[in-house]
N, C-alpha and C. Protein backbone atom coordinates (compact mmCIF):
# COMPACT_ATOMS: atom_id res chain seq x y z
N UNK A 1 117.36 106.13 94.08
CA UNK A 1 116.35 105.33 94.72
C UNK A 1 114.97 105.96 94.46
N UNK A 2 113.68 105.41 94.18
CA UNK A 2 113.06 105.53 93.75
C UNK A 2 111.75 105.10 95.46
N UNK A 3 111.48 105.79 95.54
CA UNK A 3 110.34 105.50 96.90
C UNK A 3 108.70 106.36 96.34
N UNK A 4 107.97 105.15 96.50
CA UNK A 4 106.57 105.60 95.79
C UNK A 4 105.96 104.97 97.21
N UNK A 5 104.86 106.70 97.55
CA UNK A 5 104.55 106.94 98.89
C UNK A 5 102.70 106.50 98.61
N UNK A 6 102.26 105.77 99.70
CA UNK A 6 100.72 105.45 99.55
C UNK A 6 100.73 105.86 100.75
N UNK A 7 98.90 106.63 100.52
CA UNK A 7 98.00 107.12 101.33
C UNK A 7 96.37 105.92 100.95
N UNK A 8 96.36 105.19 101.66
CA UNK A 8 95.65 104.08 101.05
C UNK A 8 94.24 104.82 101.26
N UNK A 9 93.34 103.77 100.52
CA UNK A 9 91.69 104.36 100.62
C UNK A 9 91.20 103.27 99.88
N UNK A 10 89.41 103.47 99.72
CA UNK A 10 89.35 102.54 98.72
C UNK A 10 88.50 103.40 98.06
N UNK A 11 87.58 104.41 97.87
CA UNK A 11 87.57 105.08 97.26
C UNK A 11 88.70 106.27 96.09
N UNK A 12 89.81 106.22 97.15
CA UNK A 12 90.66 107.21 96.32
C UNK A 12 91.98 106.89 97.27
N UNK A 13 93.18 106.44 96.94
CA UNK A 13 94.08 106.41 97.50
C UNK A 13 94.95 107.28 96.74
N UNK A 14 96.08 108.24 97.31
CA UNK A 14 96.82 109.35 96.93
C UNK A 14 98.09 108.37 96.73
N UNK A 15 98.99 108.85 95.79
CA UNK A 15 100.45 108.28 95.68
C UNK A 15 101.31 109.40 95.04
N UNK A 16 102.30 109.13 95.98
CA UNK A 16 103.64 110.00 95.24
C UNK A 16 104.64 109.47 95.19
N UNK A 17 105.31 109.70 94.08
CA UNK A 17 106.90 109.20 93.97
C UNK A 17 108.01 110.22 94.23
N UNK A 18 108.97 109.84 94.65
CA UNK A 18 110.23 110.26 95.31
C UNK A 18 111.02 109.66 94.53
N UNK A 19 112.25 110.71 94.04
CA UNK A 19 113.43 110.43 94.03
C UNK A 19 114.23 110.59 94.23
N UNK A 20 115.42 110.20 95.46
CA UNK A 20 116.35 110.42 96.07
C UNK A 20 117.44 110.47 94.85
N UNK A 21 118.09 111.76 95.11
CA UNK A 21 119.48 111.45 93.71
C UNK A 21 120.45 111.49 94.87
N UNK A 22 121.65 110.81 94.23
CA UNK A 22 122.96 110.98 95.27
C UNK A 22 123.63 112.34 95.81
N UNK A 23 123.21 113.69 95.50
CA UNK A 23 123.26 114.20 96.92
C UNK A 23 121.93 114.42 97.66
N UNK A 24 121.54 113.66 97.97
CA UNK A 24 120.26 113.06 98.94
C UNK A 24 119.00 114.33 98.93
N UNK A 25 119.03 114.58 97.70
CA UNK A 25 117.76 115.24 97.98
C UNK A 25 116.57 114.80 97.22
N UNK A 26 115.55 115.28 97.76
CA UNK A 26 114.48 114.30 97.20
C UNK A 26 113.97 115.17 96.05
N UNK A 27 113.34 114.52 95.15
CA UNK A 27 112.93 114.95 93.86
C UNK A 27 110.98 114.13 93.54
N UNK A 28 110.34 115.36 93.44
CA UNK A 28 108.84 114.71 92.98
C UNK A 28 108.90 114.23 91.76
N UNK A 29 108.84 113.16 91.26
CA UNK A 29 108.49 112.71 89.57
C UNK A 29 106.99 112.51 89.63
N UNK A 30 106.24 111.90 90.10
CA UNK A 30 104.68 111.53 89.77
C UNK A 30 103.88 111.65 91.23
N UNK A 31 102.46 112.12 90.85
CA UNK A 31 101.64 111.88 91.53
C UNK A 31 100.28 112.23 90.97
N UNK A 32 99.54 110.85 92.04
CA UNK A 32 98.10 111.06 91.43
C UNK A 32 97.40 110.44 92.82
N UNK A 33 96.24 109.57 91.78
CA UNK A 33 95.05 108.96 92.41
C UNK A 33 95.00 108.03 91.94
N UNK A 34 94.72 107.05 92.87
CA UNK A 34 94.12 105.53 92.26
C UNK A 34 92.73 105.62 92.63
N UNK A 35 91.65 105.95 91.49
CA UNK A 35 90.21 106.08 92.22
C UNK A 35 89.75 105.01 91.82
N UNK A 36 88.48 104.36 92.58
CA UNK A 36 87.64 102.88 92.26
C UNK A 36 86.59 103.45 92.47
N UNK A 37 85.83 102.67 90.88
CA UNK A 37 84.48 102.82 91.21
C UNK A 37 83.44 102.31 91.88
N UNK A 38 82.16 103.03 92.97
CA UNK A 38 81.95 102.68 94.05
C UNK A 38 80.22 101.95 93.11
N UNK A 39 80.23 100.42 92.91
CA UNK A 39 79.42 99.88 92.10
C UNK A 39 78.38 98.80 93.22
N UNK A 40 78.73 99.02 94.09
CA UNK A 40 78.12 98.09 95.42
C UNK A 40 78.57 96.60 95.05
N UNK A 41 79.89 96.66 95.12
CA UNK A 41 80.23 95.40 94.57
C UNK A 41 81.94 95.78 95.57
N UNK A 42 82.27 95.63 96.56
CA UNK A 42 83.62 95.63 96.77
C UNK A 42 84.38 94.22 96.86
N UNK A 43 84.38 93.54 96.20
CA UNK A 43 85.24 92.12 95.58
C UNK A 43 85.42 93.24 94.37
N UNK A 44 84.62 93.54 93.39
CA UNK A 44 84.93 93.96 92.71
C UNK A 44 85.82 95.40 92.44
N UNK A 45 85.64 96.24 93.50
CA UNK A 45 86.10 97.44 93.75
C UNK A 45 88.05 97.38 94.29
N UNK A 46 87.96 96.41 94.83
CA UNK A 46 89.23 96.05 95.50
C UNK A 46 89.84 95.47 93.88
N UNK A 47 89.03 94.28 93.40
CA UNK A 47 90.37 94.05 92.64
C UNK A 47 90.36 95.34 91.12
N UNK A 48 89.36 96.20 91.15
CA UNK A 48 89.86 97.25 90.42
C UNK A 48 91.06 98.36 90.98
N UNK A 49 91.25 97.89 92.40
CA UNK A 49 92.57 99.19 93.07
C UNK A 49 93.90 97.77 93.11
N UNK A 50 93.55 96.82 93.00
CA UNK A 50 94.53 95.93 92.83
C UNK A 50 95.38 96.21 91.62
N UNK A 51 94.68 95.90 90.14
CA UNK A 51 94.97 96.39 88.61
C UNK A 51 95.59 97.68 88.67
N UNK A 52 94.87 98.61 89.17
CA UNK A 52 95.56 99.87 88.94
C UNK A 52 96.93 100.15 90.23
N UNK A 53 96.85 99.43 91.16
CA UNK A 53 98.15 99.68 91.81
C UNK A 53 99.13 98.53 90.91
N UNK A 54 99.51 97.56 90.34
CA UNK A 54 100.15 96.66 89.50
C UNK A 54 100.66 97.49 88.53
N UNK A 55 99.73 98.17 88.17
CA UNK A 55 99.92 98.92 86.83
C UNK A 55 101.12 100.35 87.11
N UNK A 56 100.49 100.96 88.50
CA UNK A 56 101.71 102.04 88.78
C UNK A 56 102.95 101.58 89.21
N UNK A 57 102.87 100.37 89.63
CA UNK A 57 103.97 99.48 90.09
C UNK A 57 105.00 98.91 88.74
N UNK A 58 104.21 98.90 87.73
CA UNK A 58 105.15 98.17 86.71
C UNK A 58 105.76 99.59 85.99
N UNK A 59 104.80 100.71 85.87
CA UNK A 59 105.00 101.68 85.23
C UNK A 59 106.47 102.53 85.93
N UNK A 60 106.38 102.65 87.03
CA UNK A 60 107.24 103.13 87.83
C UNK A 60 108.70 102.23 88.17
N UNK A 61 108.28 101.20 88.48
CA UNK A 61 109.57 100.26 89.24
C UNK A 61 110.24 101.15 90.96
N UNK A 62 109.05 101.27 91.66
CA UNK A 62 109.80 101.36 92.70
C UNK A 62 110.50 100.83 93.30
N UNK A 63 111.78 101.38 93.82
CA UNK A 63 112.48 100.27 94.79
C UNK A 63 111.97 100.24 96.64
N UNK A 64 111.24 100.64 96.46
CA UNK A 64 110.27 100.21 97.99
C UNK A 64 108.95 101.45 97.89
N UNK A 65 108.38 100.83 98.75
CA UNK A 65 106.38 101.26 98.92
C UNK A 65 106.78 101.70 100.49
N UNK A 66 106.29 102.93 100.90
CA UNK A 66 105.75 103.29 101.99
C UNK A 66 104.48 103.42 101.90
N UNK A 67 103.87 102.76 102.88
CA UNK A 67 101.97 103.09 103.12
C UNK A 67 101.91 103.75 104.37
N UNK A 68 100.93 104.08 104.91
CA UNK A 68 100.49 104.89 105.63
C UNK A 68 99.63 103.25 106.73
N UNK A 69 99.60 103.82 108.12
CA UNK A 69 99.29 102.49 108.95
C UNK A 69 98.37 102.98 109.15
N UNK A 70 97.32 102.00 109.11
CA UNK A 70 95.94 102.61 110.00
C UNK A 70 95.92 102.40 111.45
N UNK A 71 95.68 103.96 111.86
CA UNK A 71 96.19 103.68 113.43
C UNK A 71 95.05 104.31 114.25
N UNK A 72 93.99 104.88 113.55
CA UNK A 72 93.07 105.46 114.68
C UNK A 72 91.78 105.25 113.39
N UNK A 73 90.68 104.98 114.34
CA UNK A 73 89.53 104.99 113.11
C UNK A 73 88.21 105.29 114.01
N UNK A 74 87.42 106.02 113.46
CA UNK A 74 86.03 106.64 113.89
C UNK A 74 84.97 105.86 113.54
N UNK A 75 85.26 105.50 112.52
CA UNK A 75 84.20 104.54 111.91
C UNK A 75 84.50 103.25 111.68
N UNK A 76 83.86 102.20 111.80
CA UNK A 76 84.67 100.80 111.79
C UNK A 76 84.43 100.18 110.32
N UNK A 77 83.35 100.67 109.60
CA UNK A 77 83.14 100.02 108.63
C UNK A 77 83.79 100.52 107.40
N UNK A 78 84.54 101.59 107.53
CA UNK A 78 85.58 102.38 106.73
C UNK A 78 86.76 101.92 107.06
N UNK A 79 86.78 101.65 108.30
CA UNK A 79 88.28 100.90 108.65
C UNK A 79 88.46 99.53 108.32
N UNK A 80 87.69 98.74 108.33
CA UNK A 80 87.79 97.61 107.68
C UNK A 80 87.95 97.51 106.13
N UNK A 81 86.90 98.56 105.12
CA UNK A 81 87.36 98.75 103.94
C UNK A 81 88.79 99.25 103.96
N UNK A 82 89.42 100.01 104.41
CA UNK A 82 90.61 100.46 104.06
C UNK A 82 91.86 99.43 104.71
N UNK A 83 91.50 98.64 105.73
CA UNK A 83 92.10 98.10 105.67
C UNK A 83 92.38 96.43 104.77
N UNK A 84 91.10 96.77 104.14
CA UNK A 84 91.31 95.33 102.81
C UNK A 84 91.80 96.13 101.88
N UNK A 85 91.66 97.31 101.69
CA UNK A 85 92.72 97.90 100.54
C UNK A 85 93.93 97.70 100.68
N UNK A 86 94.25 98.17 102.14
CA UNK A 86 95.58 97.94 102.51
C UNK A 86 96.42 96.45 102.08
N UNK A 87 95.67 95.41 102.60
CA UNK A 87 96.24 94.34 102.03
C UNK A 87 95.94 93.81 100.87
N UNK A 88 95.35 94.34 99.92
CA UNK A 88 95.27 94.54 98.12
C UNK A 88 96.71 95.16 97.81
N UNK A 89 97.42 96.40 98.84
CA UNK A 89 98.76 97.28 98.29
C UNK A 89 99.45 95.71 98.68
N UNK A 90 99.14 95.61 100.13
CA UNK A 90 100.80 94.67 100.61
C UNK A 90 100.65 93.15 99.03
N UNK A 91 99.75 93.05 99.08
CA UNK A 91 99.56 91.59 97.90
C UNK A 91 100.40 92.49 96.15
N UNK A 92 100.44 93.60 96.19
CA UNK A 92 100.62 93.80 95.21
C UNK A 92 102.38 94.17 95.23
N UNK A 93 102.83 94.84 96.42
CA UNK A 93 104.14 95.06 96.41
C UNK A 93 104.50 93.67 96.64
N UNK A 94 104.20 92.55 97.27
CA UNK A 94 105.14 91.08 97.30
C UNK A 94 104.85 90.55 95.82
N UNK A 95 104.06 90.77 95.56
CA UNK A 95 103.80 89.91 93.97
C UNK A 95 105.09 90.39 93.29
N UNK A 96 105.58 92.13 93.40
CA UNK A 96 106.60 92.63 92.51
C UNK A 96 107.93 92.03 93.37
N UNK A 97 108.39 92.07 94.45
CA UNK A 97 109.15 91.54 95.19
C UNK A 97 109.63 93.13 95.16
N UNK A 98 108.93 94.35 95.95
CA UNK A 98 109.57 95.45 96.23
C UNK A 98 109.00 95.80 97.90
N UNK A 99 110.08 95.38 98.39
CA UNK A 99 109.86 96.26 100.17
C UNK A 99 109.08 96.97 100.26
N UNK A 100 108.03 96.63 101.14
CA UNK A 100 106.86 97.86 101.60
C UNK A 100 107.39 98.36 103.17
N UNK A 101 107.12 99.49 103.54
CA UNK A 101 107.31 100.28 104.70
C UNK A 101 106.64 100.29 105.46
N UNK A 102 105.73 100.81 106.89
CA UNK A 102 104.94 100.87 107.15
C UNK A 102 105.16 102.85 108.28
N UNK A 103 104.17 103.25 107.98
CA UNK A 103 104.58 104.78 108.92
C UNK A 103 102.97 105.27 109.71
N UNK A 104 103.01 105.53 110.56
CA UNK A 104 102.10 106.04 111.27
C UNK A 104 101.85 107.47 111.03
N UNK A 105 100.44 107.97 111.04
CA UNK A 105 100.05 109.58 110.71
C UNK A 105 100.80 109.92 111.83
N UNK A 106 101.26 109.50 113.31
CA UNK A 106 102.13 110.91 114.35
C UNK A 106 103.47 110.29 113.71
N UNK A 107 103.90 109.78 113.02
CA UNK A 107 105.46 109.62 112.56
C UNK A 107 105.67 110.34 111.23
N UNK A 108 104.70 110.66 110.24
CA UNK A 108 104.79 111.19 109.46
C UNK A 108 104.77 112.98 109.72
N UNK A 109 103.38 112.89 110.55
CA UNK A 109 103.53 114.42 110.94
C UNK A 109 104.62 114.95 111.48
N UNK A 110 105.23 114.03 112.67
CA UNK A 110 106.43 114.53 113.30
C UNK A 110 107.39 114.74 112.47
N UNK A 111 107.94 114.30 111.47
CA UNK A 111 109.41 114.08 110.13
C UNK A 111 108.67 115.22 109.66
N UNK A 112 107.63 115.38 109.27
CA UNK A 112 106.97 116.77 108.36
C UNK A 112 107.00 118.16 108.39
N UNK A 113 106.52 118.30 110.01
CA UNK A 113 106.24 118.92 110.67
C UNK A 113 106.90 119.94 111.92
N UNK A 114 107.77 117.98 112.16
CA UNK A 114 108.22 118.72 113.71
C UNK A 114 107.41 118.31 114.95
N UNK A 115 106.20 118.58 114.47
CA UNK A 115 105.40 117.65 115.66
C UNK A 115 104.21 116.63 115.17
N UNK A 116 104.12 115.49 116.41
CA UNK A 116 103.40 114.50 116.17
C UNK A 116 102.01 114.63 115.92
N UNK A 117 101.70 116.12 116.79
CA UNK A 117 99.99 116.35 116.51
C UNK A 117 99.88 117.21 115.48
N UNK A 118 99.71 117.63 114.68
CA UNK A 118 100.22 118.68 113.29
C UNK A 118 98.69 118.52 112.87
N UNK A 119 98.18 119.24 112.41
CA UNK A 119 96.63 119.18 111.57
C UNK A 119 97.05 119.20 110.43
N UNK A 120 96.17 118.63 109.38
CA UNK A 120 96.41 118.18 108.26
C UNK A 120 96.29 119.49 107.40
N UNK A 121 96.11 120.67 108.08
CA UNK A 121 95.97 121.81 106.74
C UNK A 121 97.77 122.33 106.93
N UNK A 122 98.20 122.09 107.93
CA UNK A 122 99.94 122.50 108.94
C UNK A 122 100.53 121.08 107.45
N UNK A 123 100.25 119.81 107.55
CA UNK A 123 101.38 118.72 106.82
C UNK A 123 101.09 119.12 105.24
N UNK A 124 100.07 119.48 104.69
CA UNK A 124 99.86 119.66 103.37
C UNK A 124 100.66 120.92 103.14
N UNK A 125 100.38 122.07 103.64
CA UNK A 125 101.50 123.31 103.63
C UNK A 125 102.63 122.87 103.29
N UNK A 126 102.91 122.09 104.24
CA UNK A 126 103.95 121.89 104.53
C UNK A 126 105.11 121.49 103.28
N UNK A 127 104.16 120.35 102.99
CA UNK A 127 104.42 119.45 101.25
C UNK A 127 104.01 120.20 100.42
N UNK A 128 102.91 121.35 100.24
CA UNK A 128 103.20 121.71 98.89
C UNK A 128 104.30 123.17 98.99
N UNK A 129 104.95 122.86 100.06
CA UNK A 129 105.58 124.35 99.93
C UNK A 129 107.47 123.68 99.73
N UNK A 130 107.55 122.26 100.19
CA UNK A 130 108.72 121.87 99.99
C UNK A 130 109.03 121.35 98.81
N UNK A 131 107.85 120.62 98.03
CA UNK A 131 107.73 120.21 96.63
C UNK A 131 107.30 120.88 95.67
N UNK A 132 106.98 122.10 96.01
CA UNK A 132 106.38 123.52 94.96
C UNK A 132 105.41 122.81 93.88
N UNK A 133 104.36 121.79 94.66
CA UNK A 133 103.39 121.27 93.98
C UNK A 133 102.06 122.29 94.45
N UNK A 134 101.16 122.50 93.56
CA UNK A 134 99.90 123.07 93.69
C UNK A 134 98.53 121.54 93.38
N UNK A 135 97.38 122.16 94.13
CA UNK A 135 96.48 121.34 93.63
C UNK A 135 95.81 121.96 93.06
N UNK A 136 95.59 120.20 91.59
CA UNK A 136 94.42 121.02 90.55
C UNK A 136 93.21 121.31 90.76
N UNK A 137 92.55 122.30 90.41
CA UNK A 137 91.68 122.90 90.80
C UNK A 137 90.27 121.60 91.27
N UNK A 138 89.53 121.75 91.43
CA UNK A 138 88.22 121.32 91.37
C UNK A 138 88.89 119.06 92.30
N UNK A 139 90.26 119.32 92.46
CA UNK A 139 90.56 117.99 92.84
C UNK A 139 91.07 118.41 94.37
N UNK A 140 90.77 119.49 95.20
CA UNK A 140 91.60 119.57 96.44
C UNK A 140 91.16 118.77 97.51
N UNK A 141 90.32 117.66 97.41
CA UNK A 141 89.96 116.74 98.43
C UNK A 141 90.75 115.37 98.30
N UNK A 142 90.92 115.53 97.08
CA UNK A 142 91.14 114.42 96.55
C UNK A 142 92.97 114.37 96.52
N UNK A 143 93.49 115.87 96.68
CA UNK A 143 94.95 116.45 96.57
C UNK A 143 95.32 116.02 97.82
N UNK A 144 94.22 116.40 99.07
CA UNK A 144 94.63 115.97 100.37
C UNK A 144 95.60 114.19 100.46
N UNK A 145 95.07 113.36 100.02
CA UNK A 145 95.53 112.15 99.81
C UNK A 145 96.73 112.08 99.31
N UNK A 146 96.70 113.00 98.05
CA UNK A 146 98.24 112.87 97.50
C UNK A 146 99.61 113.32 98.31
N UNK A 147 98.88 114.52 98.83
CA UNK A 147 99.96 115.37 99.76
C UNK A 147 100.29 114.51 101.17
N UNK A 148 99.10 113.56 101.67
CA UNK A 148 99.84 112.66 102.82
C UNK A 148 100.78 111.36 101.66
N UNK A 149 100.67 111.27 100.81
CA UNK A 149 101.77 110.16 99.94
C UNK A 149 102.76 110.77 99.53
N UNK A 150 102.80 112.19 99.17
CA UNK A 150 104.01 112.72 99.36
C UNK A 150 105.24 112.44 100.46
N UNK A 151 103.96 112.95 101.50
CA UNK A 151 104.73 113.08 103.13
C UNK A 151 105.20 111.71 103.59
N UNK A 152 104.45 110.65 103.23
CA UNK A 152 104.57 109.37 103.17
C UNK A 152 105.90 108.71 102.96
N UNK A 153 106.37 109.22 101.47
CA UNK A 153 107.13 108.88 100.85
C UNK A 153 108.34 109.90 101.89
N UNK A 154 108.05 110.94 101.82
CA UNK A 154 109.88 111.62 101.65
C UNK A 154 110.25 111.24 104.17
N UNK A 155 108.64 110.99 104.43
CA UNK A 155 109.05 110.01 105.70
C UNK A 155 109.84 109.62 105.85
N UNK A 156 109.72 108.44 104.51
CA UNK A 156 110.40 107.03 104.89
C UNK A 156 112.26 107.56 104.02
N UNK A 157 112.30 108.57 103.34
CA UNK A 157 113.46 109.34 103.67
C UNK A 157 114.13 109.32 104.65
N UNK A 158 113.60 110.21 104.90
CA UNK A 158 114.27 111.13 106.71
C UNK A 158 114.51 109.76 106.94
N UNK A 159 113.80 109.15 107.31
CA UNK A 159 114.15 107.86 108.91
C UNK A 159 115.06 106.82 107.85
N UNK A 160 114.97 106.69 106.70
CA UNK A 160 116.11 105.68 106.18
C UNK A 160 117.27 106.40 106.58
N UNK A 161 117.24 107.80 106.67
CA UNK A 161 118.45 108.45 106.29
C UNK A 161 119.31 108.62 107.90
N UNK A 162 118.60 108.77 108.44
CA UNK A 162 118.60 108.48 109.79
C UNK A 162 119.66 107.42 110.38
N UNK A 163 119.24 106.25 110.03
CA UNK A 163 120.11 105.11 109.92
C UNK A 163 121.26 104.89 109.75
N UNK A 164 121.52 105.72 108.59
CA UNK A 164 123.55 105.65 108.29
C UNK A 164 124.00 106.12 108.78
């Protein structure tokens, strides 16, 4: 099974792929960034994270999308951008006909972590010490994103796994 984890944005959304092999352990194959350029044009910015999520979508063939829920926001006018990104991902996983997930930052931290309040320097540890991934140099802001799509992804693990 193949689970490709989003940390949405619209500047830079993080993604990681998971692969569960049959004795259930998870395996990193890819991760990056979907970055858009910020042209004062977001019609245009969105459907450039549209193209490039299609594109990791065809490249990959996941068999389901976990995203990340927007569940707390400081700023409203960032939350509204991210949440039209958000539904740029959901338009792009139904177009493929692949199950999207949905996980909350205290559900991810908690599966990660252990606990629901975890600071984000505690969940990144966390992921690059279980996936023996490093970030490339001069990209560690931008790594932050990937490492919650990591956590994203191997989430929606645990709690599938949960189930049987």
């Amino acid at each position: 099974m193949l689970i490709l984890g989003i940390d949405p944005g619209t500047a830079t959304t993080g993604y990681g792929l998971l692969k569960l092999n049959g004795d259930q352990t998870p395996h990193l194959l890819d991760y990056g960034w979907i970055e858009s350029t910020d042209n004062n044009n977001h019609t245009r910015r969105l459907r450039e994270i549209y193209q490039k999520m299609v594109a990791l979508l065809e490249k990959h063939k996941p068999d389901v999308v976990a995203m990340e829920r927007l569940f707390f926001f400081s700023n409203q006018k960032t939350a509204i951008a991210v949440a039209q990104a958000q539904g740029v991902f959901m338009l792009a996983t139904e177009q493929n006909n692949i199950p999207l997930y949905w996980y909350t930052p205290g559900q991810v931290k908690l599966k990660i972590t252990g606990s629901g309040r975890a600071d984000k320097k505690l969940m990144k540890k966390t992921i690059l010490e279980i996936f023996k991934v490093e970030a490339p140099p001069k990209k560690k802001t931008f790594f932050d994103d990937v490492a919650d799509a990591i956590a994203i992804a191997y989430t929606h693990i645990m709690i599938t796994s949960e189930k049987r």
